[in-house]
Protein backbone atom coordinates (compact mmCIF):
# COMPACT_ATOMS: atom_id res chain seq x y z
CA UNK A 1 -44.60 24.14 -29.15
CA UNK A 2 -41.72 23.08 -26.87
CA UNK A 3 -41.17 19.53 -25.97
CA UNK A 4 -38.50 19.25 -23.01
CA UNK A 5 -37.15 15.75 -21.66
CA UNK A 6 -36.70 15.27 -18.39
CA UNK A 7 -33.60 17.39 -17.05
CA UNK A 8 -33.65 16.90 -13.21
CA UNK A 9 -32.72 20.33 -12.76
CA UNK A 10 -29.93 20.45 -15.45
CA UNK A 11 -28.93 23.57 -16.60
CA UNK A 12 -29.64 24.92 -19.97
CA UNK A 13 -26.38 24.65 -21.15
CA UNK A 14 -26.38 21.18 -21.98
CA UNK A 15 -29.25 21.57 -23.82
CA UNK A 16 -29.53 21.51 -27.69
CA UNK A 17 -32.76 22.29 -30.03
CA UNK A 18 -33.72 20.28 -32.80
CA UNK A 19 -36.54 20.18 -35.19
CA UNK A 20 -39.33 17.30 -33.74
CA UNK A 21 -41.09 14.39 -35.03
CA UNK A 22 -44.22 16.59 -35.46
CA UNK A 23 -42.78 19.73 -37.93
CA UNK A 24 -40.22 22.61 -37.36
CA UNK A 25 -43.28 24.26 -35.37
CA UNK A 26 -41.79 21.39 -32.29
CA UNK A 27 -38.94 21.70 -30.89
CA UNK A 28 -37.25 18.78 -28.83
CA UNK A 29 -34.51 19.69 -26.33
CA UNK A 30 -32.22 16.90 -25.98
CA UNK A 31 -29.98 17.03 -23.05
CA UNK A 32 -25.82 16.68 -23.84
CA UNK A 33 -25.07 13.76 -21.29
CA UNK A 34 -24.16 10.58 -21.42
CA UNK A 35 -25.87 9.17 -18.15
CA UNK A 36 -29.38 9.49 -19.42
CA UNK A 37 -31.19 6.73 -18.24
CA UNK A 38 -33.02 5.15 -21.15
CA UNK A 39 -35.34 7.89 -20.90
CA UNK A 40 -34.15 9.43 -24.16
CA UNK A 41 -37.12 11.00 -26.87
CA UNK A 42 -36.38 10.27 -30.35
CA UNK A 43 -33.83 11.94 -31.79
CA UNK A 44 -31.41 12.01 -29.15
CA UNK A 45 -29.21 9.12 -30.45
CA UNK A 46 -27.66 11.47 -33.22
CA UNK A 47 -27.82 14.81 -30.33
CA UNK A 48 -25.12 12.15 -28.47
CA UNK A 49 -23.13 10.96 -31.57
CA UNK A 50 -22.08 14.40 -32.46
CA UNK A 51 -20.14 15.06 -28.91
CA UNK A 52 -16.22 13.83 -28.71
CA UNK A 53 -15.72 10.03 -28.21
CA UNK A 54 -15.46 9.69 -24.47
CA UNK A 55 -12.53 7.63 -22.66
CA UNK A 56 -12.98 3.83 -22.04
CA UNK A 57 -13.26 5.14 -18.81
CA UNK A 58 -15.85 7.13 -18.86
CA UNK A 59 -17.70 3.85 -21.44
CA UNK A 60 -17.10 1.50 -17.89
CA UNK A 61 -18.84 4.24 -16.00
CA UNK A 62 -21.52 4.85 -18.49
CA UNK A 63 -22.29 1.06 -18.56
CA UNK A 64 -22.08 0.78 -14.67
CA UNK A 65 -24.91 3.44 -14.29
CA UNK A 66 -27.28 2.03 -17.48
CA UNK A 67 -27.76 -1.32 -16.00
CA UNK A 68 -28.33 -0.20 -12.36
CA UNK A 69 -32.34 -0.54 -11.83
CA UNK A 70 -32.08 2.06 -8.62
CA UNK A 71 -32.86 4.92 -11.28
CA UNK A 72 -35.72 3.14 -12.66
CA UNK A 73 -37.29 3.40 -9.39
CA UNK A 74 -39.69 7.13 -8.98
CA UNK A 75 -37.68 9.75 -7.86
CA UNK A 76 -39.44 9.95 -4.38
CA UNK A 77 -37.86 6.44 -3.52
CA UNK A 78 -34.46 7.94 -4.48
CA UNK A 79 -35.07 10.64 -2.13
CA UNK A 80 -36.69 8.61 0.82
CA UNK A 81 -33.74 6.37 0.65
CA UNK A 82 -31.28 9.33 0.38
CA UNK A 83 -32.71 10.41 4.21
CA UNK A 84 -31.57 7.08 5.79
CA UNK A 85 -27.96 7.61 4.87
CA UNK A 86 -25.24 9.52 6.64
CA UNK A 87 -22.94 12.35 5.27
CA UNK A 88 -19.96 10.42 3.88
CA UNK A 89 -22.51 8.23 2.10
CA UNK A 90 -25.18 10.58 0.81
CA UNK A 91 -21.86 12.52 -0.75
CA UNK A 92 -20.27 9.11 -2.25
CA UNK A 93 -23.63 8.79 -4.08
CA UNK A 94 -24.14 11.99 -5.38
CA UNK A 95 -20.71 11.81 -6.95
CA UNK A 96 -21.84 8.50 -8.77
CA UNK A 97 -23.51 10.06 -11.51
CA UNK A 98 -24.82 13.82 -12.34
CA UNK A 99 -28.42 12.62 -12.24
CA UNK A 100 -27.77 11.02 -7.91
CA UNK A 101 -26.01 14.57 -7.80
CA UNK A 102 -28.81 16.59 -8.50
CA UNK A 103 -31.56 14.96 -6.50
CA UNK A 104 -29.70 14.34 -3.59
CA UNK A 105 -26.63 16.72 -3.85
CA UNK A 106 -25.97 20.24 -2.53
CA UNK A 107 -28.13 23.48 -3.65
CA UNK A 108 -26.56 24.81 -6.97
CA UNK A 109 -23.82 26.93 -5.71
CA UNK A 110 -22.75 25.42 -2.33
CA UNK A 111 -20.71 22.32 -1.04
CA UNK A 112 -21.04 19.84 0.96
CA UNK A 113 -19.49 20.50 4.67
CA UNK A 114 -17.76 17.57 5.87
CA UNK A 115 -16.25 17.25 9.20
CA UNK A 116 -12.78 15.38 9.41
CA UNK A 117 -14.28 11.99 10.41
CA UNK A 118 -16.53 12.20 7.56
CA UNK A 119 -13.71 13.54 5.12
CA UNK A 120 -12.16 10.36 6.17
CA UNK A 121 -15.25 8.36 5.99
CA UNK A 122 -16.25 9.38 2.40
CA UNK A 123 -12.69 9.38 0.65
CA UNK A 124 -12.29 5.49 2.10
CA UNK A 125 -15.58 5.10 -0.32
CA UNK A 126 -13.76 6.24 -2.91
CA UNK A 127 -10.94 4.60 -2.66
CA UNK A 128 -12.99 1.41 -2.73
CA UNK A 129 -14.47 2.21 -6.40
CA UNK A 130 -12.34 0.35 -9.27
CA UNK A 131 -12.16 3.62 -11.20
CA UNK A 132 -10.87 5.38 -8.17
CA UNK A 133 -8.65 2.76 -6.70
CA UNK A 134 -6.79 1.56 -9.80
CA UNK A 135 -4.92 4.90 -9.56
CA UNK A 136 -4.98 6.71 -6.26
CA UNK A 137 -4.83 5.72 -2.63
CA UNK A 138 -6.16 7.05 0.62
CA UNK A 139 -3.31 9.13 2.95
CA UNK A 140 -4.31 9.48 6.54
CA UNK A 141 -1.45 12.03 7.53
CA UNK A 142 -2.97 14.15 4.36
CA UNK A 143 -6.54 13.02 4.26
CA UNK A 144 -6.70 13.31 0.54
CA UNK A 145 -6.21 10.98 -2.25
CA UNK A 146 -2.51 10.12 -3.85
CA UNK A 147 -2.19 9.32 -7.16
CA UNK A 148 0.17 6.25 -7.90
CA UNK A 149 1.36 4.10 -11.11
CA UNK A 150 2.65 0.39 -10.92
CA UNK A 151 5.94 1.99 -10.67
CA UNK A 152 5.90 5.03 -9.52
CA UNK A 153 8.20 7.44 -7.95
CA UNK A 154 8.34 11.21 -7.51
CA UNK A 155 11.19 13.48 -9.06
CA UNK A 156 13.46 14.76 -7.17
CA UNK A 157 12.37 18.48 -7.39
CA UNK A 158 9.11 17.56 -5.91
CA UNK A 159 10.85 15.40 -2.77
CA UNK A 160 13.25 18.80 -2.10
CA UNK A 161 9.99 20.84 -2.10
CA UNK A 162 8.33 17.88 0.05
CA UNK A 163 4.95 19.16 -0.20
CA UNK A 164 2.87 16.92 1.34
CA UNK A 165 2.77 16.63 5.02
CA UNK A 166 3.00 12.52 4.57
CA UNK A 167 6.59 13.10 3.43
CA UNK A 168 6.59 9.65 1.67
CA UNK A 169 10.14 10.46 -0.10
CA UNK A 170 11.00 6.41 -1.39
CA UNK A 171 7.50 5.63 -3.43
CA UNK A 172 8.92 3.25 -5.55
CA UNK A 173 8.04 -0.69 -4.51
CA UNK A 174 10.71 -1.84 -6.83
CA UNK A 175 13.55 0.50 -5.43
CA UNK A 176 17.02 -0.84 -4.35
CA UNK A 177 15.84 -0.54 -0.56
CA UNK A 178 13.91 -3.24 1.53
CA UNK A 179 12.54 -0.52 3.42
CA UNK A 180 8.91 -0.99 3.00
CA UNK A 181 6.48 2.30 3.05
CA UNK A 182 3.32 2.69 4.58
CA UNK A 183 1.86 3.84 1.09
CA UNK A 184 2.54 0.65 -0.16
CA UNK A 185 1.33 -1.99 2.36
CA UNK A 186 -1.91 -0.16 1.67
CA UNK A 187 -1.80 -0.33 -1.62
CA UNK A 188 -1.09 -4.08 -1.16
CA UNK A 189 -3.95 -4.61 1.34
CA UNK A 190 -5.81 -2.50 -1.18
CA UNK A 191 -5.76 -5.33 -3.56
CA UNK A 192 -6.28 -8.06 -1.30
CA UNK A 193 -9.65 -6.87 0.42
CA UNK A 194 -11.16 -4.84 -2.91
CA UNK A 195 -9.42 -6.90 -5.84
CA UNK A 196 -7.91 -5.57 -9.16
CA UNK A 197 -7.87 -3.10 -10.40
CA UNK A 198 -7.59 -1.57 -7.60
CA UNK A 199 -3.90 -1.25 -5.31
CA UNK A 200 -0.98 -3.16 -6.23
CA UNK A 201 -0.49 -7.18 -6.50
CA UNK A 202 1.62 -8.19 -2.97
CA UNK A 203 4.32 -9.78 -6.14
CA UNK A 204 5.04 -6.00 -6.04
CA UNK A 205 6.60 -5.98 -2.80
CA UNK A 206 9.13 -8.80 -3.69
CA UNK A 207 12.69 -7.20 -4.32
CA UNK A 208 16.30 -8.28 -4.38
CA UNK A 209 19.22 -5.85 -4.13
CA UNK A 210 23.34 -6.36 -3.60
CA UNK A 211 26.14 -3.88 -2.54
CA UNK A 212 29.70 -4.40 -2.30
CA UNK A 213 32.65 -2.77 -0.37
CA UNK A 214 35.93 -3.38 -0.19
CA UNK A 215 35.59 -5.81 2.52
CA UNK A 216 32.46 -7.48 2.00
CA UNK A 217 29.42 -8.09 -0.19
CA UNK A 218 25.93 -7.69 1.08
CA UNK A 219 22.82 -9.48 -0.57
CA UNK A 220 19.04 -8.65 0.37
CA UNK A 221 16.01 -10.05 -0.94
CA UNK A 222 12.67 -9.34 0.23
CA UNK A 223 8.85 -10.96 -0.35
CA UNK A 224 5.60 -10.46 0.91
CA UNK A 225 2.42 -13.12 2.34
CA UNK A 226 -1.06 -12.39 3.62
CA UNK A 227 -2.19 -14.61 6.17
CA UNK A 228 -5.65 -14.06 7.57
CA UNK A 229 -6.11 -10.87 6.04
CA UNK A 230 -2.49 -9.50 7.63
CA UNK A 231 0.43 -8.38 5.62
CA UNK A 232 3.67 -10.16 6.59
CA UNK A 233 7.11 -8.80 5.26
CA UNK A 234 10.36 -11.17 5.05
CA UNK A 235 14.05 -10.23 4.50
CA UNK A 236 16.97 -11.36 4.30
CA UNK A 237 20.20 -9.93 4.49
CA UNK A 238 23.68 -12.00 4.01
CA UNK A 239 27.12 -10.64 4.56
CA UNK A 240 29.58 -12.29 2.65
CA UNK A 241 33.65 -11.15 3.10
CA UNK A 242 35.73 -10.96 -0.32
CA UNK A 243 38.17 -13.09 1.33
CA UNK A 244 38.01 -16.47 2.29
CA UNK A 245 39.90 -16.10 4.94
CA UNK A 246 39.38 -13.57 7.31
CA UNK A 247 40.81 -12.94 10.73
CA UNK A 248 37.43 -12.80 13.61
CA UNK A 249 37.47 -9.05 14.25
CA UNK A 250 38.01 -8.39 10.28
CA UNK A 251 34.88 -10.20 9.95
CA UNK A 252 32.95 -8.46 12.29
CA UNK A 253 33.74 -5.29 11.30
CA UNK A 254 32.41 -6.59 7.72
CA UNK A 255 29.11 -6.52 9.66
CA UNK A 256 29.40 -2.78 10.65
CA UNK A 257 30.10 -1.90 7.22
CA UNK A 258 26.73 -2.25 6.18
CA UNK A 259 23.84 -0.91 8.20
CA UNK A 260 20.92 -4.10 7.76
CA UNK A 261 17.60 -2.36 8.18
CA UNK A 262 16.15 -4.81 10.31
CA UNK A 263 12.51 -1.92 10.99
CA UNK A 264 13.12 1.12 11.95
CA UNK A 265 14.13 0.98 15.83
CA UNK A 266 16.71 -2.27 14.67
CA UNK A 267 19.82 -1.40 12.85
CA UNK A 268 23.33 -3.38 12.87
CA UNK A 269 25.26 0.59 12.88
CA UNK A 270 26.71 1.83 15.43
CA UNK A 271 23.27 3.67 16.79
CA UNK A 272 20.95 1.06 16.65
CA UNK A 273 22.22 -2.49 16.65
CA UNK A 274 21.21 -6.08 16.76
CA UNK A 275 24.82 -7.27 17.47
CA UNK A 276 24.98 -7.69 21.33
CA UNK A 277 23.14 -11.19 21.13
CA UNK A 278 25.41 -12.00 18.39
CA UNK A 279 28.89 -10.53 19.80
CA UNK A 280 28.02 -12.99 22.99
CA UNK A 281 27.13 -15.76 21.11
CA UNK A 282 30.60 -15.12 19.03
CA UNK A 283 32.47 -14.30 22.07
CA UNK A 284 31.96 -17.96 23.13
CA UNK A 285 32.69 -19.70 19.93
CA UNK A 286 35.17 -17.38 18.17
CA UNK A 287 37.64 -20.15 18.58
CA UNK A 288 35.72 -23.21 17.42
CA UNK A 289 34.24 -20.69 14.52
CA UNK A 290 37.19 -20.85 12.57
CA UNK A 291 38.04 -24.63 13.20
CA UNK A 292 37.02 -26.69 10.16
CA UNK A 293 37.14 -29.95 11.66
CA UNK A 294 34.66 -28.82 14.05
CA UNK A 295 31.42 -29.85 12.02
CA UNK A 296 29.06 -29.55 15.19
CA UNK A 297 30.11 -25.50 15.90
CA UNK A 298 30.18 -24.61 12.20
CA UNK A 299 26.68 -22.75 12.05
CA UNK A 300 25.30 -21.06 15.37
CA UNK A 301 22.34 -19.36 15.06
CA UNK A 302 20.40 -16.19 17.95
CA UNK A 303 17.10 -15.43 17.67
CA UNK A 304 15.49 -12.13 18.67
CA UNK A 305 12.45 -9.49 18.68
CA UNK A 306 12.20 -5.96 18.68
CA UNK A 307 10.63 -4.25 21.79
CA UNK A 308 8.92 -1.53 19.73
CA UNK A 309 7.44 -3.14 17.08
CA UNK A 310 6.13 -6.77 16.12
CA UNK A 311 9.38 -7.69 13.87
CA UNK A 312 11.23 -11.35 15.03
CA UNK A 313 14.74 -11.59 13.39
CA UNK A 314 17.39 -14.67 13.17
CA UNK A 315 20.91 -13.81 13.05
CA UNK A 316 23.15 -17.00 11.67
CA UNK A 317 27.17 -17.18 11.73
CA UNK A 318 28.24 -20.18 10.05
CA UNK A 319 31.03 -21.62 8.26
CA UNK A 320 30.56 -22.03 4.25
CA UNK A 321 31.83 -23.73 1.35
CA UNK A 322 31.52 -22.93 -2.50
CA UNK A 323 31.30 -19.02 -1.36
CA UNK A 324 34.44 -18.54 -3.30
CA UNK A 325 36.29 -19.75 -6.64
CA UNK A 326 38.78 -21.13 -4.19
CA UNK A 327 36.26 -23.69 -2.52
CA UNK A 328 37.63 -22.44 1.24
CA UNK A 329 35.52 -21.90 3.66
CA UNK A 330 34.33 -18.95 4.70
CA UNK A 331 32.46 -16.84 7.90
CA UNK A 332 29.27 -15.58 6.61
CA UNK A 333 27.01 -13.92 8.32
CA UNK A 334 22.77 -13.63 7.35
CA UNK A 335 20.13 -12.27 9.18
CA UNK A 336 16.71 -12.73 8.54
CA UNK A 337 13.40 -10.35 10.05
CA UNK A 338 9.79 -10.71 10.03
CA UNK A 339 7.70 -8.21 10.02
CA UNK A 340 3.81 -8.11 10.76
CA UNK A 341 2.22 -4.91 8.97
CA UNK A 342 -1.19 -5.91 9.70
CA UNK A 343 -4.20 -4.98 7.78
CA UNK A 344 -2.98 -1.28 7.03
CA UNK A 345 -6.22 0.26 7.25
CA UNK A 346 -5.50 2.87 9.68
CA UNK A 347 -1.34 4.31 10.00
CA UNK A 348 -2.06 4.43 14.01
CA UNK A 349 -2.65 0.81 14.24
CA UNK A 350 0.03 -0.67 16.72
CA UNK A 351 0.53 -3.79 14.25
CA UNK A 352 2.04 -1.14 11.58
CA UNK A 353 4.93 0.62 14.20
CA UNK A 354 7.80 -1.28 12.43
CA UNK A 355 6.86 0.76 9.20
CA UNK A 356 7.56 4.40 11.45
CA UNK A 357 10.46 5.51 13.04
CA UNK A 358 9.00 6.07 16.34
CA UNK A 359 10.98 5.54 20.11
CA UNK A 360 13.42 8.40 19.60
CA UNK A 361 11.62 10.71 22.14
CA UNK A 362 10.56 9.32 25.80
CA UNK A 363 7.11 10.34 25.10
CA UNK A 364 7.02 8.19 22.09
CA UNK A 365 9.19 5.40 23.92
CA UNK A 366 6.27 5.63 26.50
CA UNK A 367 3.51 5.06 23.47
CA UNK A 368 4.71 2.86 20.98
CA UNK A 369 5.72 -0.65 22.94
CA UNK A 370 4.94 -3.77 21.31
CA UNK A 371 1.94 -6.08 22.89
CA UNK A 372 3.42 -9.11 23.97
CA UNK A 373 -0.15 -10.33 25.01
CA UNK A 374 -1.51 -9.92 21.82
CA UNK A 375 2.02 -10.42 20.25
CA UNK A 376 4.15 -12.37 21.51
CA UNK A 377 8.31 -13.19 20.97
CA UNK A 378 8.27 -15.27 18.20
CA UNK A 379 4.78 -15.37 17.38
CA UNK A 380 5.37 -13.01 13.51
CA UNK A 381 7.95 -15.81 12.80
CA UNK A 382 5.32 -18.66 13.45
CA UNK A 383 2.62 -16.73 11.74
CA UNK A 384 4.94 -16.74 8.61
CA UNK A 385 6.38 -20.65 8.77
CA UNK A 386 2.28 -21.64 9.77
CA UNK A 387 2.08 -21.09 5.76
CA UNK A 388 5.25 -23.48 4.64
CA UNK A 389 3.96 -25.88 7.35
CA UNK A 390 0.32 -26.04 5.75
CA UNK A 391 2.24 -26.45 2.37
CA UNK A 392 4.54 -29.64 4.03
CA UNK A 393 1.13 -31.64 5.62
């Protein structure tokens, strides 16, 4: 006599015989898997002790599945319920557990056939599990899922071969640049809108980074805020000469030295460049610049916004003291951007163009122009200071 427990159509590999409660004329089969749903026959306990120690992984999942009471519901309900949900769905709970993926999964032997939109659809579920999301991340330009660590880059043999179409080539949050990556505003937002584990803390996005020529020495620091679900990006760049006292056109062409990655279609180099506001504004006050007793000329400051993207900036000439062991004053230059990524849930959205390098084509000039109904000049800048004000009341 042959006592089998319930399989739901598991194959007889996972199965193992065993002498039953009744005499070695009764045979239990006992079914190798750890996502039985208290529905194991006696005997089974010792079946499951003998396989390898799973991960503590694979424990979270296990204990996720025991205590959910959908399972303890007859498998018609299962099924009915199944009918009501689309594609993406019916395919994100399949791959919950092996018991959801045999009663509601493909025929042994086939896949499911996803369109595009569903792809998409489904591997946004995934991303959203904690045992998914605390390690990979949803691409739109690949439509797959990237794997990523809390600092992460990739070697340089696989950024020569550059094998996925995404081309993200600077996956490290921590790196020297303040260039920020689409990868990793998600990954941000990730956090935010799931919670840990999944995505990175926005504290990852904070970074500080110096460079020095002959001339001059540059400083950059960079942090993050989310205000009303919107990632908002602030940096800072300050240009400091090695010289206290430098002639007016030395000093500006300490500011050419560097090239002050403002976004991508704002650069202080010789291509793109946020100078002409500031070479006015200099052109005026040159003389009064480099006049100590004039306290009331000693910091000017120009404001701007890019045209492309929503990005504000602040560029500020001023006259300091302490700079230098010498205690002279000295030009120094700093210019500070705000940048409003957005939610980052899709890479077309127009509140995520200053992460691309988009313009350089008319067709693309034509496409990508920033809103200034919905975003006006000024407005990222305010967004950003509305969170020091609410600190201040």
């Amino acid at each position: 006599m042959v006592q089998v427990l319930p399989a739901l159509g598991f194959s007889g590999k996972g199965l193992q015989r065993s002498a039953g409660p009744e005499g070695p004329q009764t045979t239990v089969v006992h079914i190798k898997s750890p996502l039985l749903l208290n529905k194991q026959a006696k005997g089974a306990p010792q079946a499951i002790a003998r396989r390898p120690r799973p991960s503590q992984s694979q424990n979270q999942k296990e204990r996720i599945i025991q205590t959910c009471k959908l399972f303890d519901q007859p498998t018609e309900i299962i099924l009915l319920i199944s009918k009501f949900l689309n594609n993406p769905s019916r395919a994100a709970f399949s791959l919950s557990c092996k018991t959801a993926y045999t009663l509601v999964g493909p025929a042994p032997g086939e896949k499911f056939r996803l369109k595009t939109m569903e792809r998409t659809a489904l591997l946004q579920l995934m991303e959203r599990d904690p045992t998914v999301g605390d390690h990979l991340y949803y691409c739109d330009r690949c439509i797959i899922l990237h794997p990523f660590e809390e600092r992460w880059t990739k070697p340089p043999v696989l950024m020569l071969l550059d094998r996925d179409l995404c081309s993200t080539w600077n996956l490290h949050p921590m790196g020297s640049s303040l260039r920020v990556e689409y990868c990793h505003a998600r990954l941000v937002m990730n956090r935010h809108f799931y919670g840990a584990p999944n995505g990175l803390p926005v504290e990852s996005l904070t970074s500080k980074a110096s460079n020095s020529r002959s001339s001059a020495d540059l400083i950059q620091s960079r942090t993050a805020r989310i205000i009303n679900d919107q990632l908002y990006i602030r940096s800072e760049h300050r240009v400091i000469p090695k010289t206290a006292t430098v002639d007016p056109d030395t000093f500006y062409r300490c500011l050419y030295i560097f090239s002050l990655n403002i976004c991508h279609h704002q650069e202080t180099d010789h291509v793109h460049t946020i100078s002409p506001e500031v070479l006015r504004f200099a052109a005026k006050t040159r003389p009064s610049m480099l006049n100590p007793l004039a306290s009331s000329t000693r910091q000017s400051s120009s404001a701007g916004s890019c045209k492309r993207c929503p990005t504000d900036y602040e560029t500020t000439v001023q006259l300091e003291k302490g700079v230098h062991k010498s205690g002279q004053q000295t030009l120094t230059a700093t210019v500070v951007s705000y940048q409003l990524l957005g939610r980052c849930r899709s890479a077309p959205d127009p509140s995520a163009y200053s992460l691309f390098n988009v313009g350089k084509s008319r067709a693309m000039e034509n496409f990508y122009w920033r809103d200034l109904k919905d975003c006006p000049v000024g407005s990222v800048q305010e967004g950003w200071n509305s969170v020091d004000d609410v600190q201040h009341e």
